[in-house]
PDB file of N, CA and C in Angstrom:
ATOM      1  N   UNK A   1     -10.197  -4.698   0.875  1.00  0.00           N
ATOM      2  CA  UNK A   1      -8.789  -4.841   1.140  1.00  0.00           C
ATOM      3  C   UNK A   1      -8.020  -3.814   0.311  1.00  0.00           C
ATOM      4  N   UNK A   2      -6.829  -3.267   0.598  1.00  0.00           N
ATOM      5  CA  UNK A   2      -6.700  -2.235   0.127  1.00  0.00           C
ATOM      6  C   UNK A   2      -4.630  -2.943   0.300  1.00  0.00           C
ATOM      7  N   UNK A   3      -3.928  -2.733  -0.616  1.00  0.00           N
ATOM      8  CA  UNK A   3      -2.742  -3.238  -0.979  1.00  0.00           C
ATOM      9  C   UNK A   3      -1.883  -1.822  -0.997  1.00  0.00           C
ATOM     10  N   UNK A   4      -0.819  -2.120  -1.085  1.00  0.00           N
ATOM     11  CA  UNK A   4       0.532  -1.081  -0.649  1.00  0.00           C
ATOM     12  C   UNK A   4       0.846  -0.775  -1.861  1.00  0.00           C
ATOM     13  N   UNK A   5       1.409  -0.111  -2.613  1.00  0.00           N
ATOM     14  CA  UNK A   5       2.119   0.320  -3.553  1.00  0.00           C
ATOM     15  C   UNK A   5       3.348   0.667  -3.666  1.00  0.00           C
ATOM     16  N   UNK A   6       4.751   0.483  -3.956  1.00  0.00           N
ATOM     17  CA  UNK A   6       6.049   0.881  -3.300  1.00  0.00           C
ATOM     18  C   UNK A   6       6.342   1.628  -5.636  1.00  0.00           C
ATOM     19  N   UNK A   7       6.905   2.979  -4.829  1.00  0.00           N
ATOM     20  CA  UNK A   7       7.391   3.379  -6.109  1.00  0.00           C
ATOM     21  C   UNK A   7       9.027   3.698  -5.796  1.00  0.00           C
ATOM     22  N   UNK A   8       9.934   3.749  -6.475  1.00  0.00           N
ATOM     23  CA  UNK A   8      11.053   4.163  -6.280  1.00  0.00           C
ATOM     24  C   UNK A   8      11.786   4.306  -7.871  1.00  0.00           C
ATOM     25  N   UNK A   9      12.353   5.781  -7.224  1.00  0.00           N
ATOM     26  CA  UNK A   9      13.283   6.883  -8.145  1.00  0.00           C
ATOM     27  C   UNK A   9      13.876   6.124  -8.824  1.00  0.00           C
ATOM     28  N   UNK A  10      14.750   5.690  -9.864  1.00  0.00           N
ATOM     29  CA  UNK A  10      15.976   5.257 -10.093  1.00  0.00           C
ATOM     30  C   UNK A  10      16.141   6.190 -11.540  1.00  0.00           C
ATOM     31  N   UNK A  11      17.969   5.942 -11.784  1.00  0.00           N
ATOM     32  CA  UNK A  11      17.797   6.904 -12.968  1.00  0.00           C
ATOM     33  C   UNK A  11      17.278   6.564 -14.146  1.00  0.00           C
ATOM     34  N   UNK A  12      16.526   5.145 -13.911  1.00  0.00           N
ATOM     35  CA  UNK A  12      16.230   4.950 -15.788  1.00  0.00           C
ATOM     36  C   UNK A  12      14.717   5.288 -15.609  1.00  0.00           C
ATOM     37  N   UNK A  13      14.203   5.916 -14.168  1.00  0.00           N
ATOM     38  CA  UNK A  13      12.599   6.304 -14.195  1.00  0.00           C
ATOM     39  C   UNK A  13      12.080   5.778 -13.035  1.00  0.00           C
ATOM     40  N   UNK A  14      11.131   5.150 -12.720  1.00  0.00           N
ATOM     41  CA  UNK A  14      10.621   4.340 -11.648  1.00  0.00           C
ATOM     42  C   UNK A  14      10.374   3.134 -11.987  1.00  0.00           C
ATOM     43  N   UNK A  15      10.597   2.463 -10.217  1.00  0.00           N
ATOM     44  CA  UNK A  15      10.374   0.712 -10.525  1.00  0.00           C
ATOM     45  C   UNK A  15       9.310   0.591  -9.720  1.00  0.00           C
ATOM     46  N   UNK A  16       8.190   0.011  -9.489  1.00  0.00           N
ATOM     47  CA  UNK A  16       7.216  -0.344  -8.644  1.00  0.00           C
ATOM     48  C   UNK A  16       6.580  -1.617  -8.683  1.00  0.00           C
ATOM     49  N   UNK A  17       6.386  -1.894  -7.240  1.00  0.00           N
ATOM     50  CA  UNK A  17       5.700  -2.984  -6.844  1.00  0.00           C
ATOM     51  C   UNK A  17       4.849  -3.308  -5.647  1.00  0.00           C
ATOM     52  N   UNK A  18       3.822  -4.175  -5.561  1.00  0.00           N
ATOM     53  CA  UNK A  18       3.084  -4.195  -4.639  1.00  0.00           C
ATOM     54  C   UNK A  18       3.672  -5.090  -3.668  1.00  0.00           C
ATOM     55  N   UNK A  19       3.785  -4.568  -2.024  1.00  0.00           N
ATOM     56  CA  UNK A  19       4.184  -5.591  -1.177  1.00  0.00           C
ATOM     57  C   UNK A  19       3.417  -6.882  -0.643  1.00  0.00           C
ATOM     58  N   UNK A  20       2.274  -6.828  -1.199  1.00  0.00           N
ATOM     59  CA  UNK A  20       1.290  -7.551  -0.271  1.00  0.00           C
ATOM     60  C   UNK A  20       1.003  -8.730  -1.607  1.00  0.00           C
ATOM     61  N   UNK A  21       1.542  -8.633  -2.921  1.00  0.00           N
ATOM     62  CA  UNK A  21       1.423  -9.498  -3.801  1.00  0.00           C
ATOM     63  C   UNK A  21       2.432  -9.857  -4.584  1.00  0.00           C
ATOM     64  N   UNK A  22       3.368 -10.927  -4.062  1.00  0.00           N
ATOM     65  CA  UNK A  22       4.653 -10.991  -4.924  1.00  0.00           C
ATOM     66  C   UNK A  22       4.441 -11.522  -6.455  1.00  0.00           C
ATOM     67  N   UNK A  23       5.704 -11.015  -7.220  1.00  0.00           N
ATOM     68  CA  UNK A  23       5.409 -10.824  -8.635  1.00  0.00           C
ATOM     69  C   UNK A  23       4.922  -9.978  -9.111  1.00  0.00           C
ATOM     70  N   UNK A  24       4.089  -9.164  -8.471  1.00  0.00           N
ATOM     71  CA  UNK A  24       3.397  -8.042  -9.055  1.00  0.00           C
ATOM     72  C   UNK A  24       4.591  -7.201  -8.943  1.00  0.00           C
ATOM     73  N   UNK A  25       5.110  -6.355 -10.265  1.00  0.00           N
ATOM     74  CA  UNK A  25       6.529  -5.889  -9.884  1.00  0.00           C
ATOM     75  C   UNK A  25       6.868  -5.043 -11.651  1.00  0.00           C
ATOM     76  N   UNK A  26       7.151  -4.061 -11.865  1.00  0.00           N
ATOM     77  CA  UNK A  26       7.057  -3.208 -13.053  1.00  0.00           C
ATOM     78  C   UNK A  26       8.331  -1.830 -13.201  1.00  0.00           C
ATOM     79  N   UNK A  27       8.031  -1.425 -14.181  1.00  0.00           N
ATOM     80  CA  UNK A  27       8.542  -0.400 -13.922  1.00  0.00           C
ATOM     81  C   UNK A  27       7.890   0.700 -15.114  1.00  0.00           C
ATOM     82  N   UNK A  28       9.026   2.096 -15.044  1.00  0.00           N
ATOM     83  CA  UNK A  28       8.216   3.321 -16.064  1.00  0.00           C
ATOM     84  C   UNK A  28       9.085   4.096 -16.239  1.00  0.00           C
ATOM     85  N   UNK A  29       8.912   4.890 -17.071  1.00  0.00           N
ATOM     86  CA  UNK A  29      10.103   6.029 -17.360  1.00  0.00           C
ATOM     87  C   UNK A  29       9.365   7.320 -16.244  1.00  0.00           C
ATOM     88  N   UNK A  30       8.234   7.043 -16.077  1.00  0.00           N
ATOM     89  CA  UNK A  30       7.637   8.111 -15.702  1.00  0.00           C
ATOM     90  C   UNK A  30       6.566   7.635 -14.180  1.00  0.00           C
ATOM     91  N   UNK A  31       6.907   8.074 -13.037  1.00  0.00           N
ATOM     92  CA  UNK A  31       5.977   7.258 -11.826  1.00  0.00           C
ATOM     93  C   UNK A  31       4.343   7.045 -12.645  1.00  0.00           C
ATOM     94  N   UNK A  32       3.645   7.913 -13.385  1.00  0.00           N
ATOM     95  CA  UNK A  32       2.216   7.832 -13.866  1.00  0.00           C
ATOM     96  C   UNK A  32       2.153   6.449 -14.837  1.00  0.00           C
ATOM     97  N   UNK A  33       3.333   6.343 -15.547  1.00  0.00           N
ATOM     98  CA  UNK A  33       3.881   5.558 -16.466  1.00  0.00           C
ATOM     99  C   UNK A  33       3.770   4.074 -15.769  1.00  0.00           C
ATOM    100  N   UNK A  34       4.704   4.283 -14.226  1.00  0.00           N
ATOM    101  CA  UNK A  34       4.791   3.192 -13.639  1.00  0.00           C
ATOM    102  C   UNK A  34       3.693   2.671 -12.574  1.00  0.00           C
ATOM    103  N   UNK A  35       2.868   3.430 -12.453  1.00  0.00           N
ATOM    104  CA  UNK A  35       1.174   3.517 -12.338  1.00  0.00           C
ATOM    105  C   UNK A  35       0.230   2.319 -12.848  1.00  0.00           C
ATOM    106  N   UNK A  36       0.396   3.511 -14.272  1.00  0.00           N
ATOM    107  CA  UNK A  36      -0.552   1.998 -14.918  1.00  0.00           C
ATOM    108  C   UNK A  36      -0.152   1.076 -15.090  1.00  0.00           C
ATOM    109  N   UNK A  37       1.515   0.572 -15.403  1.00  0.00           N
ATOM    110  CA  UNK A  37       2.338  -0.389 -15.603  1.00  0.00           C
ATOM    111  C   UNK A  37       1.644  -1.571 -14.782  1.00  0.00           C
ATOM    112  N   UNK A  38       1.516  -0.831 -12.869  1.00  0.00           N
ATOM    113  CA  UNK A  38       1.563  -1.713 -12.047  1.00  0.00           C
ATOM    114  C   UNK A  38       0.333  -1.906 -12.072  1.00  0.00           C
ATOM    115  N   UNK A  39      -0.621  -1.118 -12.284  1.00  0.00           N
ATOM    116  CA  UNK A  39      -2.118  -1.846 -12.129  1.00  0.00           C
ATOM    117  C   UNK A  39      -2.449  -3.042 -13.370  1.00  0.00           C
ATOM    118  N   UNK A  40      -2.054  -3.106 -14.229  1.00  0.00           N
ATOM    119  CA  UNK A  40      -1.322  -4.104 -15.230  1.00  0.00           C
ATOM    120  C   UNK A  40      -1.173  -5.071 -15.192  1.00  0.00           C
ATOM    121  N   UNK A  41       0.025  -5.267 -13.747  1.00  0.00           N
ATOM    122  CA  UNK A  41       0.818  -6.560 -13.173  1.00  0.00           C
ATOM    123  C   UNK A  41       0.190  -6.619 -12.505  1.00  0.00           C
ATOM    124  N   UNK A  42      -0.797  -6.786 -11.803  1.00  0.00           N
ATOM    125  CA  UNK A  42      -1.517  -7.035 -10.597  1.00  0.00           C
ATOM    126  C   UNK A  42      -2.350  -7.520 -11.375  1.00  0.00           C
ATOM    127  N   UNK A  43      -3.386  -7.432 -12.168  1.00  0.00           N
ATOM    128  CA  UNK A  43      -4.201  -8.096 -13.352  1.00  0.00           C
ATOM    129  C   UNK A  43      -3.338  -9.268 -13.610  1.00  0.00           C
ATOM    130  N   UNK A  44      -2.752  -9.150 -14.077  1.00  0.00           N
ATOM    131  CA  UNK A  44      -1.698 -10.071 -14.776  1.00  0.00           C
ATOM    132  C   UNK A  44      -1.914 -11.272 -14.088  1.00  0.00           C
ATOM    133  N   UNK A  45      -0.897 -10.870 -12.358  1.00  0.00           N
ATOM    134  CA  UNK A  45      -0.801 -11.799 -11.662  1.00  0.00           C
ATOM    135  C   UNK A  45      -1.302 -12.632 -11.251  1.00  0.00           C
ATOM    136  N   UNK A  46      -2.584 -11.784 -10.844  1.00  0.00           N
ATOM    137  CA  UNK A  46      -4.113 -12.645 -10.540  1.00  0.00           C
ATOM    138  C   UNK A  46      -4.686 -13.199 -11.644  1.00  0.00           C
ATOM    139  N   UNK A  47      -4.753 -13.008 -12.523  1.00  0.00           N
ATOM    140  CA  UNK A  47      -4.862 -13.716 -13.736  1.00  0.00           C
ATOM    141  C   UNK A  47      -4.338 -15.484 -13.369  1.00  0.00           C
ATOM    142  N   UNK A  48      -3.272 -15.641 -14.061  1.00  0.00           N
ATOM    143  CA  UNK A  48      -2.303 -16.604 -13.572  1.00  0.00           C
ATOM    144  C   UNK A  48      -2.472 -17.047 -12.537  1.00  0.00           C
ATOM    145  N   UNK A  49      -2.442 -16.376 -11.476  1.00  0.00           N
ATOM    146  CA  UNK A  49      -2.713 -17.237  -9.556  1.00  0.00           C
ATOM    147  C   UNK A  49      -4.121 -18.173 -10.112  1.00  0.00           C
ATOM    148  N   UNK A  50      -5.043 -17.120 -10.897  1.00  0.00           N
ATOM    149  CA  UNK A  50      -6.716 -18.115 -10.889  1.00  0.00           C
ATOM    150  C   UNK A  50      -6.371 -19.357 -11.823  1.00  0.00           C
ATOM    151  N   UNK A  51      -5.734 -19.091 -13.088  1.00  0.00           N
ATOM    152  CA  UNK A  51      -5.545 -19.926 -14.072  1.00  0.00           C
ATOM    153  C   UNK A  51      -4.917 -21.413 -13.227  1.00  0.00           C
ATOM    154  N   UNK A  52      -4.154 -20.765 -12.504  1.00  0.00           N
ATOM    155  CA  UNK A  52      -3.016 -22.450 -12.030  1.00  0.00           C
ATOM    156  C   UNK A  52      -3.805 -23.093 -10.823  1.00  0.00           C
ATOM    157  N   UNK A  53      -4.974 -21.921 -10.082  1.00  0.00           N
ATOM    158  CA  UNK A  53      -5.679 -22.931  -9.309  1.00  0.00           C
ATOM    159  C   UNK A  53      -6.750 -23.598  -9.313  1.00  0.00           C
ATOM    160  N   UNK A  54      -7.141 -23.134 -11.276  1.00  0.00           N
ATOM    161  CA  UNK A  54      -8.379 -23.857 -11.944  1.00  0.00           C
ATOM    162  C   UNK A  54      -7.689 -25.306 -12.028  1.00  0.00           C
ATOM    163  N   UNK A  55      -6.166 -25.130 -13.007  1.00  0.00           N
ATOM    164  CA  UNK A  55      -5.730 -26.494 -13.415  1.00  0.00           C
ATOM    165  C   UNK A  55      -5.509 -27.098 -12.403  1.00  0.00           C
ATOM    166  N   UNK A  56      -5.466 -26.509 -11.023  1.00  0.00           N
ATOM    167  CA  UNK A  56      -5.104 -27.991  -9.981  1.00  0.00           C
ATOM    168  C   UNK A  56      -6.607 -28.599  -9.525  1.00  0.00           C
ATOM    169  N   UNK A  57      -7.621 -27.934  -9.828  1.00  0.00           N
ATOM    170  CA  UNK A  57      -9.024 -28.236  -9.241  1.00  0.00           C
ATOM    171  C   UNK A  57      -9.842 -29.383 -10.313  1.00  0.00           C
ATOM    172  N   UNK A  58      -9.278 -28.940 -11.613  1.00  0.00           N
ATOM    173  CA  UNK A  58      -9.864 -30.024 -12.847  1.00  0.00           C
ATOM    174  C   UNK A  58     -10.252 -31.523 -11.930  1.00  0.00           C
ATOM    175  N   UNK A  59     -11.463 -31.829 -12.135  1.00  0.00           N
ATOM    176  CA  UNK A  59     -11.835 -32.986 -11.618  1.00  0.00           C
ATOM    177  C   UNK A  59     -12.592 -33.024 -10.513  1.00  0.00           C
ATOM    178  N   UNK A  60     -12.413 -31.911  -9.607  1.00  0.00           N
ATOM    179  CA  UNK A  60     -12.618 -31.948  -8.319  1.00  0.00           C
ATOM    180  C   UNK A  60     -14.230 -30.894  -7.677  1.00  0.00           C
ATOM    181  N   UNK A  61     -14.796 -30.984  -7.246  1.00  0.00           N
ATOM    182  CA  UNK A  61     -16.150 -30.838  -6.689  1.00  0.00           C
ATOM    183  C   UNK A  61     -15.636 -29.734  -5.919  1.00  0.00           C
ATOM    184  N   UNK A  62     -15.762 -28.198  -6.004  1.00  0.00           N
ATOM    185  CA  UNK A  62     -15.992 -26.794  -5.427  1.00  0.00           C
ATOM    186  C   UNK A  62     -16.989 -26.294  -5.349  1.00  0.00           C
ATOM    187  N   UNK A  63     -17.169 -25.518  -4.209  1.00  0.00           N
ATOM    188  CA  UNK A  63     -18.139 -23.782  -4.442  1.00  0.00           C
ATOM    189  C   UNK A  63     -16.724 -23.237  -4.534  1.00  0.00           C
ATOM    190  N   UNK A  64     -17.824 -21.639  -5.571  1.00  0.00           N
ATOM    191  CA  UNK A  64     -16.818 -20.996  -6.099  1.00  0.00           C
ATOM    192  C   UNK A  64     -17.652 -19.876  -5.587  1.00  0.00           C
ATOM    193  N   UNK A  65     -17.630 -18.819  -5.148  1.00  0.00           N
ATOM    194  CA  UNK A  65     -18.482 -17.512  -4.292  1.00  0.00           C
ATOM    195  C   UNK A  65     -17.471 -16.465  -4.484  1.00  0.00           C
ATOM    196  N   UNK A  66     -17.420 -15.193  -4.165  1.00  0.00           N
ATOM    197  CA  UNK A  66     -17.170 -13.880  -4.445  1.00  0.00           C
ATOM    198  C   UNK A  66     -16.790 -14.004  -3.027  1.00  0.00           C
ATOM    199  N   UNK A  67     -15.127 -13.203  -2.833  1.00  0.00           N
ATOM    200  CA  UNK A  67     -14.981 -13.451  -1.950  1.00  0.00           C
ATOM    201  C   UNK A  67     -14.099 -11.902  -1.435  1.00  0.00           C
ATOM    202  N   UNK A  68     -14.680 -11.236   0.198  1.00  0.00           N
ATOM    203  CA  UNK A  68     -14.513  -9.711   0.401  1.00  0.00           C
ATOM    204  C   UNK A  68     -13.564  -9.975   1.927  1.00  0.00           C
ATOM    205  N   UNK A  69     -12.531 -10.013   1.760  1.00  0.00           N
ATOM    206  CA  UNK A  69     -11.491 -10.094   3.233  1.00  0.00           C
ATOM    207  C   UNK A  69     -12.372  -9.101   4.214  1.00  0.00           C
ATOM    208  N   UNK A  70     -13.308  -8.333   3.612  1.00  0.00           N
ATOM    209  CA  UNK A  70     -13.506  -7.908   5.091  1.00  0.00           C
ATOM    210  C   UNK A  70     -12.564  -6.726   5.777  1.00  0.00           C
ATOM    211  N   UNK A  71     -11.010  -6.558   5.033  1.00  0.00           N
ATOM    212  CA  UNK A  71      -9.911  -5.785   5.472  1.00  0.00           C
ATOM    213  C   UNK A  71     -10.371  -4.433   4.814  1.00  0.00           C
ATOM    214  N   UNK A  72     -10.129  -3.392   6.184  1.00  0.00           N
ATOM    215  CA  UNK A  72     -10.132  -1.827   5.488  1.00  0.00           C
ATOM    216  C   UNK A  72      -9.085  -1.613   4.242  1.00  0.00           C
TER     217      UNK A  72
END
């Protein structure tokens, strides 16, 4: 699967964010700046998304498998 990247000019540098993962969302003085920023927040995010859907599972009987959308 392969995700969008949106960068945009502004005068304090660039702001960027991914469309396909809300929250994932940053910025940089410099687009390279706002680069790694965003690969960052995307860690981040997913981080957190896994963390809050461990705490709702506590108790509860899963498979847990590696999982490939399959999307170009």
């Amino acid at each position: 699967m392969r995700l969008t990247a949106i960068f945009m000019q502004v005068p304090e540098g660039y702001i960027a964010f991914v469309e396909e993962l809300p929250g994932a969302n940053t910025q940089g003085d410099t687009l390279e700046e706002a680069r790694e920023n965003l690969c960052e927040a995307v860690a981040l995010v997913l981080e957190a998304n896994r963390e809050l859907a461990e705490e709702s599972l506590v108790g509860q009987t899963v498979i847990r498998e590696p999982f490939d959308s399959g999307m170009p």
